[in-house]
PDB file of N, CA and C in Angstrom:
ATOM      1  N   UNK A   1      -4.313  11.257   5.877  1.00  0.00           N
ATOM      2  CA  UNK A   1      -5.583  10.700   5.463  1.00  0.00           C
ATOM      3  C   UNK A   1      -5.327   9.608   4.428  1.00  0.00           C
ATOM      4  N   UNK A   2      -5.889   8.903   4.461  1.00  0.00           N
ATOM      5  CA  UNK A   2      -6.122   7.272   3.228  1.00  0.00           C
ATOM      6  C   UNK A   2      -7.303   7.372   3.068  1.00  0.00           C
ATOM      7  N   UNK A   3      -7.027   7.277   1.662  1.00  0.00           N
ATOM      8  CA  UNK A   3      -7.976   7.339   0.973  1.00  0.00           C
ATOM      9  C   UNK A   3      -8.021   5.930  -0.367  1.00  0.00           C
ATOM     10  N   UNK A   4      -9.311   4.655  -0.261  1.00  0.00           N
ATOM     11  CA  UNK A   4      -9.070   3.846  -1.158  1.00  0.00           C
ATOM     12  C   UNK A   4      -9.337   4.338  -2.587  1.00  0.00           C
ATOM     13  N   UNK A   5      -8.567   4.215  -3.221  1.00  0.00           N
ATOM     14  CA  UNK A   5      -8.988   4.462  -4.835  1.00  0.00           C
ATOM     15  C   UNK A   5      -9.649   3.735  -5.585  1.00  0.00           C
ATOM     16  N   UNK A   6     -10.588   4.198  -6.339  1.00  0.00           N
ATOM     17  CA  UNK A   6     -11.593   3.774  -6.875  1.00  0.00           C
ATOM     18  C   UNK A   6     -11.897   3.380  -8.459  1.00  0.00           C
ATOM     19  N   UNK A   7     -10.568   3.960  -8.648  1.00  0.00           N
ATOM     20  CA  UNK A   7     -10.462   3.990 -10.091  1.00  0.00           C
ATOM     21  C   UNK A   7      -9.198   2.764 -10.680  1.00  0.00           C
ATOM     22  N   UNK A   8      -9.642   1.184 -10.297  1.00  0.00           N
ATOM     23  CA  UNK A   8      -8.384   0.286 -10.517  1.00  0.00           C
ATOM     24  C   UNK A   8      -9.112  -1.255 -11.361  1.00  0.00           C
ATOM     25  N   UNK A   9      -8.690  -1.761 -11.702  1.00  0.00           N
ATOM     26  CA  UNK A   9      -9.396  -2.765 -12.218  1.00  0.00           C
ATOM     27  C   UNK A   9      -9.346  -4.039 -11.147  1.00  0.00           C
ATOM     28  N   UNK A  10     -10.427  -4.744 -11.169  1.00  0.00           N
ATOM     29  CA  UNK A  10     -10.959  -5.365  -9.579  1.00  0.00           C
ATOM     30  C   UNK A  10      -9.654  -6.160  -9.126  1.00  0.00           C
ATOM     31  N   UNK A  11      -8.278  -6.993 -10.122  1.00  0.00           N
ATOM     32  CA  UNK A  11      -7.310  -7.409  -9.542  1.00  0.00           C
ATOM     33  C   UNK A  11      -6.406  -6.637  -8.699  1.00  0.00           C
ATOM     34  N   UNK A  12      -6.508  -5.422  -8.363  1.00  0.00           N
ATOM     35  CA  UNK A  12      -6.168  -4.413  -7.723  1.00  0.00           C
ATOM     36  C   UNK A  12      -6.550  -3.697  -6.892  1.00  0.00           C
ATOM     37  N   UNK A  13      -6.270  -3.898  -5.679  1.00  0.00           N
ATOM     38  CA  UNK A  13      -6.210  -3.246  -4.730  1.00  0.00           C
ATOM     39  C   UNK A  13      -5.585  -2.139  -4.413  1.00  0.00           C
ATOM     40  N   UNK A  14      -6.081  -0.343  -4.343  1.00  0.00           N
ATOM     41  CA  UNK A  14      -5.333   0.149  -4.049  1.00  0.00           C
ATOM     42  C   UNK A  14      -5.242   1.487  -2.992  1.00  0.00           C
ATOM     43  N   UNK A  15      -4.559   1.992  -2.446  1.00  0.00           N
ATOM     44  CA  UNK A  15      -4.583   3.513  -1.512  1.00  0.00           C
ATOM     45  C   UNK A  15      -3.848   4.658  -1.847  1.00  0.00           C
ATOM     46  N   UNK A  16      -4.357   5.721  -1.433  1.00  0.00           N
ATOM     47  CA  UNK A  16      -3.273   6.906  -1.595  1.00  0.00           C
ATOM     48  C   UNK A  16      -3.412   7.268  -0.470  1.00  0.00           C
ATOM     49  N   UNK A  17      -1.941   7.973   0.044  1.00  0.00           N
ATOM     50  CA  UNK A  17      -1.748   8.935   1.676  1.00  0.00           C
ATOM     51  C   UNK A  17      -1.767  10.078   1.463  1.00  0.00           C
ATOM     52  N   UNK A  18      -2.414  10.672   2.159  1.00  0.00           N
ATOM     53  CA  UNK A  18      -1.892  12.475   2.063  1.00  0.00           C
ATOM     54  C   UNK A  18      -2.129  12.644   3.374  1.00  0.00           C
ATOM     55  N   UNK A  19      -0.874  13.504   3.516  1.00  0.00           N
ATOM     56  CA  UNK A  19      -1.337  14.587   5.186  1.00  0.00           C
ATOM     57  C   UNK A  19      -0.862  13.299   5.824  1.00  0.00           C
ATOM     58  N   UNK A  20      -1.523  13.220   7.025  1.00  0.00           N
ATOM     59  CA  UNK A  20      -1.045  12.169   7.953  1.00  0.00           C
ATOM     60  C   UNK A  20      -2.138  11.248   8.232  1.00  0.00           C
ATOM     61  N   UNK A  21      -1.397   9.738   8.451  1.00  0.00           N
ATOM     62  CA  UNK A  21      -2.001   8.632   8.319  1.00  0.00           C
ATOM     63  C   UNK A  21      -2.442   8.210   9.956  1.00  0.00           C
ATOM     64  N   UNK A  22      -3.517   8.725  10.474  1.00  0.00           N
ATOM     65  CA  UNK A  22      -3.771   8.397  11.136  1.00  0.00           C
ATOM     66  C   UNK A  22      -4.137   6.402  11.958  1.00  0.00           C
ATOM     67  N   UNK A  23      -4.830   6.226  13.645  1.00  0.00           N
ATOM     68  CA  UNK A  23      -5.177   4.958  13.554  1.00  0.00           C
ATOM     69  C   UNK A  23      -6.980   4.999  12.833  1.00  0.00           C
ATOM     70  N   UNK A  24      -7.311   6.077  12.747  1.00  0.00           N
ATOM     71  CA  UNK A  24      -8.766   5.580  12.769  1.00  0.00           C
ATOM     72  C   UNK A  24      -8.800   5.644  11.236  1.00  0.00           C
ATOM     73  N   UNK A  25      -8.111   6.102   9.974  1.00  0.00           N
ATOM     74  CA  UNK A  25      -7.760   6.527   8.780  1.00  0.00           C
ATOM     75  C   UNK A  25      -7.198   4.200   8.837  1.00  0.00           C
ATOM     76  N   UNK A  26      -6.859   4.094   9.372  1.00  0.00           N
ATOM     77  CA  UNK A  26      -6.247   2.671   9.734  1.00  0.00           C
ATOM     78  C   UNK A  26      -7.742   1.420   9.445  1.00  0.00           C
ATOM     79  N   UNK A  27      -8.282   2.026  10.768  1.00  0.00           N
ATOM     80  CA  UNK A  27      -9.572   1.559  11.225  1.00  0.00           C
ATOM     81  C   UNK A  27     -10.439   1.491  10.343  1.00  0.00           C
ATOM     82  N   UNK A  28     -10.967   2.614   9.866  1.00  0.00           N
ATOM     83  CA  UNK A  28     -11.994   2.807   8.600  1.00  0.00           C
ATOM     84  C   UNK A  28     -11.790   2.263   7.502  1.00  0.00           C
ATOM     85  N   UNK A  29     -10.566   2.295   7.359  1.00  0.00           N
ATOM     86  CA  UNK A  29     -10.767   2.609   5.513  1.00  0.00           C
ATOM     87  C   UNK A  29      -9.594   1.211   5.408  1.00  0.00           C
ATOM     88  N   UNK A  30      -8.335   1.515   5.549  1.00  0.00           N
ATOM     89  CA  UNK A  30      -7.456   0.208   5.021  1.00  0.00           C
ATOM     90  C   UNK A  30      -7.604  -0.881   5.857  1.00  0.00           C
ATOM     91  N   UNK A  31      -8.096  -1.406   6.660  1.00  0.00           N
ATOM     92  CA  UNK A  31      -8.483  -2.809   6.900  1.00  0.00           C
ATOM     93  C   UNK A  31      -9.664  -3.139   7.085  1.00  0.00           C
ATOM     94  N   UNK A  32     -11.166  -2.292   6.546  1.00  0.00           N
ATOM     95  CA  UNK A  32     -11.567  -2.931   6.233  1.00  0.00           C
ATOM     96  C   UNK A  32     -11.953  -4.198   4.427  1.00  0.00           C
ATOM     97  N   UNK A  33     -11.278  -2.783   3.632  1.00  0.00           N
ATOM     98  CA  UNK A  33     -11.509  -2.691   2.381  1.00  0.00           C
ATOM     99  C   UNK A  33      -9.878  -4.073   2.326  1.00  0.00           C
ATOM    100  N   UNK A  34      -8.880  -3.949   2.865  1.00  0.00           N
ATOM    101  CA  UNK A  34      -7.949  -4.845   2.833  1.00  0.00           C
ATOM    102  C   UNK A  34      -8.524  -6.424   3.281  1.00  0.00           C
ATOM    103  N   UNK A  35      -9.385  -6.416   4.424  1.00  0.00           N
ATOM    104  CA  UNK A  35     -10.090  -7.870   5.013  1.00  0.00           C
ATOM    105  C   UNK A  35     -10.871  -8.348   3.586  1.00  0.00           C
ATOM    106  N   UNK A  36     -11.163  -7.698   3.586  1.00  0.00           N
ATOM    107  CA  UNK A  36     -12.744  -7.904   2.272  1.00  0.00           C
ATOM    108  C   UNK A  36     -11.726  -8.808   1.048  1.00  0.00           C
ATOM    109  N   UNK A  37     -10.723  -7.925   0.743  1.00  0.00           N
ATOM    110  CA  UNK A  37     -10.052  -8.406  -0.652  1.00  0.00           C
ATOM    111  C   UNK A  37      -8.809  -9.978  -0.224  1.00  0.00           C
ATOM    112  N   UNK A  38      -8.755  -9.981   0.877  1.00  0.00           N
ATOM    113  CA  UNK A  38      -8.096 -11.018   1.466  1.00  0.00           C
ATOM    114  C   UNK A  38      -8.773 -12.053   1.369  1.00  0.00           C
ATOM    115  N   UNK A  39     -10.013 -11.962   1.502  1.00  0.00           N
ATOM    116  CA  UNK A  39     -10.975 -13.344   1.565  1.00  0.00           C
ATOM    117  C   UNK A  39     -10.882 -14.002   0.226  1.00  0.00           C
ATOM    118  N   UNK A  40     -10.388 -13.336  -1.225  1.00  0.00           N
ATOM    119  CA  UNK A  40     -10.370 -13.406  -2.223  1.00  0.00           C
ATOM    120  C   UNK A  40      -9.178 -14.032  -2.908  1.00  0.00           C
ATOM    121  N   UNK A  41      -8.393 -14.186  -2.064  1.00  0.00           N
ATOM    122  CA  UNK A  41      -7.005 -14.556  -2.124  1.00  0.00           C
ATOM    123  C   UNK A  41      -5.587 -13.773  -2.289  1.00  0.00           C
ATOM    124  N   UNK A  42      -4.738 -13.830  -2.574  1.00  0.00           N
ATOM    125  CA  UNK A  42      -3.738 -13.158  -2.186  1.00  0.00           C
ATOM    126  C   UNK A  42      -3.906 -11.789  -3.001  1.00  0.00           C
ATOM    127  N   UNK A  43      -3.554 -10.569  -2.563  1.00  0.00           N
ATOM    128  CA  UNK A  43      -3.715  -9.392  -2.866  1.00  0.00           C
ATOM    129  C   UNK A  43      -3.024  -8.604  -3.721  1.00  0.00           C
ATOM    130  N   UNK A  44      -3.017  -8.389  -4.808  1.00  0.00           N
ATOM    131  CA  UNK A  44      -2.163  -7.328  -5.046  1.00  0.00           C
ATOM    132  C   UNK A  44      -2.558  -5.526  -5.301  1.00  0.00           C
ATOM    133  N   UNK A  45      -1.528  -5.218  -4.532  1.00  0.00           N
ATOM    134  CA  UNK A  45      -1.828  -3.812  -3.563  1.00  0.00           C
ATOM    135  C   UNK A  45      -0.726  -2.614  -4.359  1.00  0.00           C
ATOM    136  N   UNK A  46      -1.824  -1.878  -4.704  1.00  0.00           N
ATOM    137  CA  UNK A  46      -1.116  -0.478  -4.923  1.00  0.00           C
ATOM    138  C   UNK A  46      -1.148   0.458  -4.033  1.00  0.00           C
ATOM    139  N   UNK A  47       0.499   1.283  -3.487  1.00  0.00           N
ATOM    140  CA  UNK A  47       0.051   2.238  -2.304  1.00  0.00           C
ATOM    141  C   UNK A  47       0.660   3.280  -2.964  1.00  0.00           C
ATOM    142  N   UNK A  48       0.012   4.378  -3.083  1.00  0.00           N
ATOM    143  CA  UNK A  48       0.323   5.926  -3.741  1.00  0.00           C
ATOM    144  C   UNK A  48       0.881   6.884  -2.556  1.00  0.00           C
ATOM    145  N   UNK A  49       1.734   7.347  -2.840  1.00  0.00           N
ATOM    146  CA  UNK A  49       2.284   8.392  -1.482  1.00  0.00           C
ATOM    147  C   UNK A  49       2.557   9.522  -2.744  1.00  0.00           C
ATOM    148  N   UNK A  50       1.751  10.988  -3.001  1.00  0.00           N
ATOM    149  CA  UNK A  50       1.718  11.508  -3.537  1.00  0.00           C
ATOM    150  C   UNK A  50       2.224  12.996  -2.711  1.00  0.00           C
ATOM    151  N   UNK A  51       3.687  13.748  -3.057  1.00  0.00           N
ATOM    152  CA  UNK A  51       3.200  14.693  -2.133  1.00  0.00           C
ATOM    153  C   UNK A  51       2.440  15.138  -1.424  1.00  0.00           C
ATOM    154  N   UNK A  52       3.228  15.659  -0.455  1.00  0.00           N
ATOM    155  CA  UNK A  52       2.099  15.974   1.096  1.00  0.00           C
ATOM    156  C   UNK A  52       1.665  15.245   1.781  1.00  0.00           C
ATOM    157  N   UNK A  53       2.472  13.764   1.753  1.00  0.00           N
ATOM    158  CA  UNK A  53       2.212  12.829   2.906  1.00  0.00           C
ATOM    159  C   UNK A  53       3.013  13.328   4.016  1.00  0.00           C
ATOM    160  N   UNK A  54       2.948  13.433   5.717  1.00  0.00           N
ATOM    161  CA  UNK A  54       3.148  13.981   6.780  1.00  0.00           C
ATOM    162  C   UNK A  54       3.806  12.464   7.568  1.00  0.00           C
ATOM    163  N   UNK A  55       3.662  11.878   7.537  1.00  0.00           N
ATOM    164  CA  UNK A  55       3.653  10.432   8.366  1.00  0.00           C
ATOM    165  C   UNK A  55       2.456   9.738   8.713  1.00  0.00           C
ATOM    166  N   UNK A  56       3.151   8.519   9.818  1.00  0.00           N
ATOM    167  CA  UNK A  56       2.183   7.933  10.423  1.00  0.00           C
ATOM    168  C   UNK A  56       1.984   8.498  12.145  1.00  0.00           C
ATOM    169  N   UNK A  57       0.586   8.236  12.873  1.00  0.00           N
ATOM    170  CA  UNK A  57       0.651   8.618  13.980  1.00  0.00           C
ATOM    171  C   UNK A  57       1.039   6.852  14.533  1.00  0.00           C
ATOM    172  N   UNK A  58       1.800   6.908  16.147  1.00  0.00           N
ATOM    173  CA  UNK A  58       2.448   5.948  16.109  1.00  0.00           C
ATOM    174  C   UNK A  58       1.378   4.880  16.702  1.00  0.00           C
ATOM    175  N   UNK A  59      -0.199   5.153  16.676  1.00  0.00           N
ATOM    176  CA  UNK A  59      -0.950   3.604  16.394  1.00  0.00           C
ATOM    177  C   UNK A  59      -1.369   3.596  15.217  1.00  0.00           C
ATOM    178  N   UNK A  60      -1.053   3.851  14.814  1.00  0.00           N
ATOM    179  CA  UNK A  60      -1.342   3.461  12.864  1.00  0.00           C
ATOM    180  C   UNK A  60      -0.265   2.880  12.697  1.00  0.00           C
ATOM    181  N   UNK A  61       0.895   3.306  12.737  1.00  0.00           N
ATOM    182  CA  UNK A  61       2.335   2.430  12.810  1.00  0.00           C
ATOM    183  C   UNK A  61       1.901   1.481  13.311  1.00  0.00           C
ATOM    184  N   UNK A  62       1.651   0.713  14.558  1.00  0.00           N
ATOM    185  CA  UNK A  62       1.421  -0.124  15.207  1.00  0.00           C
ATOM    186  C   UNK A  62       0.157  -0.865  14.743  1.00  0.00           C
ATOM    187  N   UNK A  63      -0.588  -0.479  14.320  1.00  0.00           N
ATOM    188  CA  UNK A  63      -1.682  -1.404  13.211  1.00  0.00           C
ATOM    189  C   UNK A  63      -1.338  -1.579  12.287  1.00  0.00           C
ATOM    190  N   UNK A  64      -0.565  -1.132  11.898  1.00  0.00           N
ATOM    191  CA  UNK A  64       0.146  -1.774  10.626  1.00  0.00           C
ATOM    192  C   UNK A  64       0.891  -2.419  10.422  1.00  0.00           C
ATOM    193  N   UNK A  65       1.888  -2.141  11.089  1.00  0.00           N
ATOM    194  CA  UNK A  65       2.492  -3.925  11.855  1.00  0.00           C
ATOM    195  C   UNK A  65       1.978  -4.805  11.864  1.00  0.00           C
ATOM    196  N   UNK A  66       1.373  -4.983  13.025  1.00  0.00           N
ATOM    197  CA  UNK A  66       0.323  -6.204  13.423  1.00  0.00           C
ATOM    198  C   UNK A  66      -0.546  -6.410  11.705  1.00  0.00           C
ATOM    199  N   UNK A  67      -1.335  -5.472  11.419  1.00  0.00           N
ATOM    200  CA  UNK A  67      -1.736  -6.662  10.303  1.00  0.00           C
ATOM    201  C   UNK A  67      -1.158  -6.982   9.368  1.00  0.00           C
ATOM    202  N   UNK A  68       0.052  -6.294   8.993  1.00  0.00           N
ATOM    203  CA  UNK A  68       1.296  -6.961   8.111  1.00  0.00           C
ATOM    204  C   UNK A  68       1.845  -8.395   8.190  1.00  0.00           C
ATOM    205  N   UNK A  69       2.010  -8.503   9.898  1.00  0.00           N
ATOM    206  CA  UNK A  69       2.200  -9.641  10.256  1.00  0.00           C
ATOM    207  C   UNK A  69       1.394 -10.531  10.736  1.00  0.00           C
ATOM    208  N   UNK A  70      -0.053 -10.409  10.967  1.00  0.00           N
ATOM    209  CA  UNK A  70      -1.307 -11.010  10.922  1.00  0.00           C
ATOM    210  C   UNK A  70      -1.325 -12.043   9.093  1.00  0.00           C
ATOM    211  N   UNK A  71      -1.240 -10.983   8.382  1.00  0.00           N
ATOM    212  CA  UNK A  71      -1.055 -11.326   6.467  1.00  0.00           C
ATOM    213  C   UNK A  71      -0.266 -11.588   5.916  1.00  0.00           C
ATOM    214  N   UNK A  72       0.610 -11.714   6.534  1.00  0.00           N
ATOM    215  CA  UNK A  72       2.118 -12.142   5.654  1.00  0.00           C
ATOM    216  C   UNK A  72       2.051 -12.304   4.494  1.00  0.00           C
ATOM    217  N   UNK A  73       1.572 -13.407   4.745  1.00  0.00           N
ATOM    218  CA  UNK A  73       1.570 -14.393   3.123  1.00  0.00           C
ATOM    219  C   UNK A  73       0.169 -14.187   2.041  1.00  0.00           C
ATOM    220  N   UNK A  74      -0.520 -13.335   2.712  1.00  0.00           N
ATOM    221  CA  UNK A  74      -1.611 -12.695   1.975  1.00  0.00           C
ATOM    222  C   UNK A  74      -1.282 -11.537   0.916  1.00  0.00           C
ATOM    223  N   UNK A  75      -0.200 -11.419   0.135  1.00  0.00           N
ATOM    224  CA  UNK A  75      -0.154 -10.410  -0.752  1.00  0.00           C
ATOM    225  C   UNK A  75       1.187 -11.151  -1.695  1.00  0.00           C
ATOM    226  N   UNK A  76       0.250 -11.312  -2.979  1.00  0.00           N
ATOM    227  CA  UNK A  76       0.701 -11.448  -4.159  1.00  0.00           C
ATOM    228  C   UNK A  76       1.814 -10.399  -4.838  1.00  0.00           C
ATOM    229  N   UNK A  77       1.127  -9.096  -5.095  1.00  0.00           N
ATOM    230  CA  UNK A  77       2.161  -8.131  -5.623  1.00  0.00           C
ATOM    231  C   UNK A  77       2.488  -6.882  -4.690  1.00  0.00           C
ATOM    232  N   UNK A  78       3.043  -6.228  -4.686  1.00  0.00           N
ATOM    233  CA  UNK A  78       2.941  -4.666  -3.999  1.00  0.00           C
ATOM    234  C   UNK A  78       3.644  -4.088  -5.131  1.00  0.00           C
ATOM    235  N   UNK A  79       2.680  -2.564  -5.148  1.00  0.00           N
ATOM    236  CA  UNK A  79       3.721  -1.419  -6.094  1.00  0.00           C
ATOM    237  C   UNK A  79       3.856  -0.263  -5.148  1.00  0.00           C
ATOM    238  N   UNK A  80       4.734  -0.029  -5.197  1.00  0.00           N
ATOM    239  CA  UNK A  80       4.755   1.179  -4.522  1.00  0.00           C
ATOM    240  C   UNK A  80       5.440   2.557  -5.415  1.00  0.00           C
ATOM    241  N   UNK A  81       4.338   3.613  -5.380  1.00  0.00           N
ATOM    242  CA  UNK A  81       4.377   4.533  -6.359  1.00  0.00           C
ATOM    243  C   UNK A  81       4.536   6.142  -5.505  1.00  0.00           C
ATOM    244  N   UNK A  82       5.484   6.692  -5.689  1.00  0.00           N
ATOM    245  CA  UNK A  82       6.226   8.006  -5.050  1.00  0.00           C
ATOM    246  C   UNK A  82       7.034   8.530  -5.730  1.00  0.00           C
ATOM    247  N   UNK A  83       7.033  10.061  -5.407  1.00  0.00           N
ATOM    248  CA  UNK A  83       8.239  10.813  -5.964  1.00  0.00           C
ATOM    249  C   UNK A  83       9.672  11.156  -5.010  1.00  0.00           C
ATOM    250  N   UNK A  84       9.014  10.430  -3.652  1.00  0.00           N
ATOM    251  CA  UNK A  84      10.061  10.390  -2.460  1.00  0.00           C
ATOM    252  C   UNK A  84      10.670   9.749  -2.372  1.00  0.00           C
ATOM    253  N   UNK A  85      12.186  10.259  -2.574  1.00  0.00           N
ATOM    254  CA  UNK A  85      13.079   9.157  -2.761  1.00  0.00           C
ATOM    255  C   UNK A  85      13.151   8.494  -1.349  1.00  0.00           C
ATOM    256  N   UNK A  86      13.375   9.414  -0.244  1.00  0.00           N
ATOM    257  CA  UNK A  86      13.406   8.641   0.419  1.00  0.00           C
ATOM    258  C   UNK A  86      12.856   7.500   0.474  1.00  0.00           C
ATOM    259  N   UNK A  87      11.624   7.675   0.678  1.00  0.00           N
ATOM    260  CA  UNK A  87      10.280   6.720   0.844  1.00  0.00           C
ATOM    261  C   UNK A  87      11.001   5.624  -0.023  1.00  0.00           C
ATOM    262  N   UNK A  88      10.823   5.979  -1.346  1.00  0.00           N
ATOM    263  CA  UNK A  88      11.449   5.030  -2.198  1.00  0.00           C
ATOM    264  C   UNK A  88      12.965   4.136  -1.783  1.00  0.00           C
ATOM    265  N   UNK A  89      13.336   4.616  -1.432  1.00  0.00           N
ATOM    266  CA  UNK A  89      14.555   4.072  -1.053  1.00  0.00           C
ATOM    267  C   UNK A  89      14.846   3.223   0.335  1.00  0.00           C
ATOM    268  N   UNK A  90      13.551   3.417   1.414  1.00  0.00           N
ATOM    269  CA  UNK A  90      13.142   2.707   2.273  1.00  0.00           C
ATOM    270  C   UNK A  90      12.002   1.503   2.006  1.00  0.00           C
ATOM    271  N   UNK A  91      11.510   1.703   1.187  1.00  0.00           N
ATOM    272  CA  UNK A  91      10.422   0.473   0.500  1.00  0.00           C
ATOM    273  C   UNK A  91      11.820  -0.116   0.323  1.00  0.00           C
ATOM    274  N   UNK A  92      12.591  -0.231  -0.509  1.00  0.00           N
ATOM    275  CA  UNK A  92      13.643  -0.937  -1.680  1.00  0.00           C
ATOM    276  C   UNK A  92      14.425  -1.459  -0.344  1.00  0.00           C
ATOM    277  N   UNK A  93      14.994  -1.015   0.443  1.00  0.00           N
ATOM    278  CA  UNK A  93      15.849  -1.523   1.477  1.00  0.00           C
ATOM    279  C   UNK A  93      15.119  -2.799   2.690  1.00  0.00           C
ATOM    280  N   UNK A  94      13.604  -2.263   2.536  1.00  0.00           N
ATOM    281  CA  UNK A  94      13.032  -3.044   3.480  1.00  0.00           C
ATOM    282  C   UNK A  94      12.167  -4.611   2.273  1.00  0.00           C
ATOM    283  N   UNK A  95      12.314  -4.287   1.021  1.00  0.00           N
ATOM    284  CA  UNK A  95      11.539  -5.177   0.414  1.00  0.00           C
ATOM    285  C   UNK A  95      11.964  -6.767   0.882  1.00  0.00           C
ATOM    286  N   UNK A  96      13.251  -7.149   1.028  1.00  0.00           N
ATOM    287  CA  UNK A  96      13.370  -8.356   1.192  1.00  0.00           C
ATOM    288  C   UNK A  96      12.679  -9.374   2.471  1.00  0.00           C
ATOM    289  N   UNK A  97      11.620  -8.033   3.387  1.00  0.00           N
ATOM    290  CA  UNK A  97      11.297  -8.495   4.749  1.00  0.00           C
ATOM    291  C   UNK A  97       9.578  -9.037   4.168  1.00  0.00           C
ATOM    292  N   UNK A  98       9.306  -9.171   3.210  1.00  0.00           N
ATOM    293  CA  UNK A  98       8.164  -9.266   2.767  1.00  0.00           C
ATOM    294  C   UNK A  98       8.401 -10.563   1.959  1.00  0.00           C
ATOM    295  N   UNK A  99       7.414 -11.101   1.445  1.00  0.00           N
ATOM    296  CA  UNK A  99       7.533 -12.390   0.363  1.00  0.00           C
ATOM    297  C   UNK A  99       6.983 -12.275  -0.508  1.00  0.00           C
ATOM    298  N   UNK A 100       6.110 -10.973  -0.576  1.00  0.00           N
ATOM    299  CA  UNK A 100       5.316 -10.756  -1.904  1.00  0.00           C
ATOM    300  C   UNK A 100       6.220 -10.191  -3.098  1.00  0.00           C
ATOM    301  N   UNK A 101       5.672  -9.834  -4.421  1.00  0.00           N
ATOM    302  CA  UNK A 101       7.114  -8.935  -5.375  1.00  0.00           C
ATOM    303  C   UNK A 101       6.656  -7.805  -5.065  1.00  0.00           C
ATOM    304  N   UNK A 102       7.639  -7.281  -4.675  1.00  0.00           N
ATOM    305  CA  UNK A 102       7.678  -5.789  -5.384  1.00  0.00           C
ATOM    306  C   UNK A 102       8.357  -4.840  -5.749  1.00  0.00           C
ATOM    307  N   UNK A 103       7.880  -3.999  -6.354  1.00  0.00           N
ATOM    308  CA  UNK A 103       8.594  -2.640  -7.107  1.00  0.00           C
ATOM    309  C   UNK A 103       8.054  -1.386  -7.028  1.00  0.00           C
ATOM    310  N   UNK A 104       8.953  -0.387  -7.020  1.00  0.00           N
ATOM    311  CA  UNK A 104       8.515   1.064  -6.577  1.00  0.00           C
ATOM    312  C   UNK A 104       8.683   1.713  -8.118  1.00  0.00           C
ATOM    313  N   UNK A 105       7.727   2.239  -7.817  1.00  0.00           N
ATOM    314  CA  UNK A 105       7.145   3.458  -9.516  1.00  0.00           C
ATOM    315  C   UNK A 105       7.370   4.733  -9.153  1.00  0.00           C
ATOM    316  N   UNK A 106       7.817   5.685 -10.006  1.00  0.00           N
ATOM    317  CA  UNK A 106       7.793   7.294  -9.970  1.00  0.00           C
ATOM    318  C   UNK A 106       6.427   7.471 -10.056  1.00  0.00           C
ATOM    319  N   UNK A 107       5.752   8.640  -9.438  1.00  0.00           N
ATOM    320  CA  UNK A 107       4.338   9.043 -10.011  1.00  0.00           C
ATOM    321  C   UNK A 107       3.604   9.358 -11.715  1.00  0.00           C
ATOM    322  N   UNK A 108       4.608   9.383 -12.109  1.00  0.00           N
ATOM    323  CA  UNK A 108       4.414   9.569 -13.165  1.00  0.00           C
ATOM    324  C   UNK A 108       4.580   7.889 -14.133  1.00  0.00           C
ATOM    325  N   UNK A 109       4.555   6.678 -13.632  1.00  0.00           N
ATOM    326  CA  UNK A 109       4.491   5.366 -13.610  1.00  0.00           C
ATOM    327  C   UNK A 109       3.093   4.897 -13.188  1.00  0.00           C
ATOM    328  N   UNK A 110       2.405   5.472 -12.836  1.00  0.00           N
ATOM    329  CA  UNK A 110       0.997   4.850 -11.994  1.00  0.00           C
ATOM    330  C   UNK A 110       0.470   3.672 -12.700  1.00  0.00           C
ATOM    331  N   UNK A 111       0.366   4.245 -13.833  1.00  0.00           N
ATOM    332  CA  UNK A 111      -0.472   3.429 -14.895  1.00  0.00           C
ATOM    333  C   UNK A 111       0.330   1.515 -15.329  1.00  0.00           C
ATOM    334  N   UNK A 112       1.659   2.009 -15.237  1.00  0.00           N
ATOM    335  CA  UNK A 112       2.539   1.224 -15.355  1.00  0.00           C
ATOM    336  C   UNK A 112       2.912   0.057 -13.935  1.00  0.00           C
ATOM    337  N   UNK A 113       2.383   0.983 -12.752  1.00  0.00           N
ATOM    338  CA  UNK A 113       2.118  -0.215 -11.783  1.00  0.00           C
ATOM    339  C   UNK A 113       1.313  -0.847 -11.552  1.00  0.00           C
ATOM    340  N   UNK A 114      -0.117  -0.361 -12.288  1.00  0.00           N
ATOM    341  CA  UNK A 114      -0.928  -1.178 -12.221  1.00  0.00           C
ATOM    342  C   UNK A 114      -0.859  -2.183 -13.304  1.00  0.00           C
ATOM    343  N   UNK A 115      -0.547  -1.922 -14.665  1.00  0.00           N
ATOM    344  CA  UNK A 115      -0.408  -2.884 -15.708  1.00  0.00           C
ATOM    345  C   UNK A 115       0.783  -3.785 -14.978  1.00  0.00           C
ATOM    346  N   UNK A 116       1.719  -3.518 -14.032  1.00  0.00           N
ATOM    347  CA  UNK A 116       2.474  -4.533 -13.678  1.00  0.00           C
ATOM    348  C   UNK A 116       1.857  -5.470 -12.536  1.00  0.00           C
ATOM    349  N   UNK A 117       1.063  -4.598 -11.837  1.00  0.00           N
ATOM    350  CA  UNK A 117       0.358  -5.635 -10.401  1.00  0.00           C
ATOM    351  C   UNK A 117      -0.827  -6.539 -11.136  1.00  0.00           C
ATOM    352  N   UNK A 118      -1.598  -6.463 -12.325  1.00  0.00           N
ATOM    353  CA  UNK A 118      -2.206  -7.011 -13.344  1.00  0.00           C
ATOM    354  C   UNK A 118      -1.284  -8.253 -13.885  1.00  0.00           C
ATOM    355  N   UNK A 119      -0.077  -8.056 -14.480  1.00  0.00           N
ATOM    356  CA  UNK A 119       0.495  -9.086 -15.317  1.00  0.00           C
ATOM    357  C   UNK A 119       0.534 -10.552 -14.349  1.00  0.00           C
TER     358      UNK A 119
END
């Protein structure tokens, strides 16, 4: 499930995953609230993976692609905030395929990625 968070200051865009990330979890919630903030200019995006994320189902994978690469150049910052290393360690390996900055936060950093997607 994605869920947008509500609690960020308006230069911030952000989501949390739990459980599994479905396409209609895709559909609903992160592209439309992502279109909206695009019109605004380049984005900077906080994504929370808080224990008990499950995966993606593989058309949510596949929408996410496509509008990754629909936006390319539409995102200013990314933080990415987890206690999974993995996860973490696959953001960090894949960051150079992106052009936006970014950096991955421990959960216990939240606050600190947003004061950084802010600066």
């Amino acid at each position: 499930m994605f869920t947008l968070l509500t609690d960020l200051p308006s230069a911030v865009l952000g989501f949390e995953a739990r459980g599994k990330f479905t396409a209609a979890d895709y559909e609903t919630v992160l592209m439309p609230a992502m279109d909206a903030a695009i019109k605004n200019g380049p984005v900077n995006l906080l994504f929370v993976l808080p224990e008990g994320f499950h995966g993606m189902e593989l058309k949510a994978l596949r929408d996410d692609l496509a509008f990754g690469l629909k936006h390319f150049h539409d995102f200013r910052k990314f933080a990415f905030v987890t206690d999974d290393e993995a996860m973490a360690a696959l953001t960090r390996n894949f960051a150079f395929m992106i052009p936006a900055e970014m950096q991955v936060f421990a959960m216990a950093e939240r606050d600190r990625a947003v004061s950084w997607l802010q600066a």
